[in-house]
Protein backbone atom coordinates (compact mmCIF):
# COMPACT_ATOMS: atom_id res chain seq x y z
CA UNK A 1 123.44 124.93 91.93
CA UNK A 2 121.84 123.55 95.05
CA UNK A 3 118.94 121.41 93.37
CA UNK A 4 121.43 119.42 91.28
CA UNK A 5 121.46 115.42 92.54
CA UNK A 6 124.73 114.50 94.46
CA UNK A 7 126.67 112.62 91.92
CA UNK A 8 127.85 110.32 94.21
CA UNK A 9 124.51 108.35 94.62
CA UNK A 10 122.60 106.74 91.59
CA UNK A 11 119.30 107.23 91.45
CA UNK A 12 117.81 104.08 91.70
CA UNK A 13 114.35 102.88 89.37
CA UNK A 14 111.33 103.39 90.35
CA UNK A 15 109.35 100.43 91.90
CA UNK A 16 106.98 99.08 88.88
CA UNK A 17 110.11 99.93 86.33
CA UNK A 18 111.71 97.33 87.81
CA UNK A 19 109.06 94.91 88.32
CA UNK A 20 108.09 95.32 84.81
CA UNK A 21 111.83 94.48 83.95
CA UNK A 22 111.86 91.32 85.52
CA UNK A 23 110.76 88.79 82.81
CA UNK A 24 110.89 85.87 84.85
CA UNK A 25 107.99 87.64 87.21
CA UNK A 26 105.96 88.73 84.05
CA UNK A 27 105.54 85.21 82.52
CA UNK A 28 104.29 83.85 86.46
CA UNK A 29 101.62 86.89 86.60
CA UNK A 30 100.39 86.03 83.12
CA UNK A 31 100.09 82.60 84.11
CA UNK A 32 98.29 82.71 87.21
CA UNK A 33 96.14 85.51 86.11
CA UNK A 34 94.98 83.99 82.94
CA UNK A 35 94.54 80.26 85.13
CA UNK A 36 92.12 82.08 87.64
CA UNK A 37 90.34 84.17 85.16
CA UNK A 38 89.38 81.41 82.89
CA UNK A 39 88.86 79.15 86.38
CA UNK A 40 86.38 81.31 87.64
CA UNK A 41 84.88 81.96 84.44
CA UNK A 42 84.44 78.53 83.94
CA UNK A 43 83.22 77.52 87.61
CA UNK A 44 80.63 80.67 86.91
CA UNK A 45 79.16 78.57 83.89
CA UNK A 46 78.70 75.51 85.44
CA UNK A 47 77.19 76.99 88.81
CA UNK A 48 74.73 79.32 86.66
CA UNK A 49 73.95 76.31 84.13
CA UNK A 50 69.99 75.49 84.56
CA UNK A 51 69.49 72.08 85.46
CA UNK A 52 68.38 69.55 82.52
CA UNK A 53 65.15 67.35 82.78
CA UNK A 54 64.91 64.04 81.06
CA UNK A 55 62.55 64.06 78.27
């Protein structure tokens, strides 16, 4: 049985399985994501908002 793992080692998780088990790093991506989505969304309108004229 030469393709069975060493048992010696553990296998360690992959990369994004233990990113997505840190909850501390979740909740800081959700909050930056969702404050420069809606801050560039909201920059967007005001920069493409045509310019009022007094009546």
């Amino acid at each position: 049985m030469a393709d069975s793992p060493s048992r010696g080692v553990p296998e360690s998780p992959p990369f994004m399985q233990r990113m997505f088990d840190n909850v501390f790093l979740l909740l800081v991506l959700g909050i930056v994501i969702m404050l420069v989505v809606y801050t560039g969304w909201g920059m967007w309108e005001i920069l493409t908002m045509p310019v009022g004229t007094l009546p």
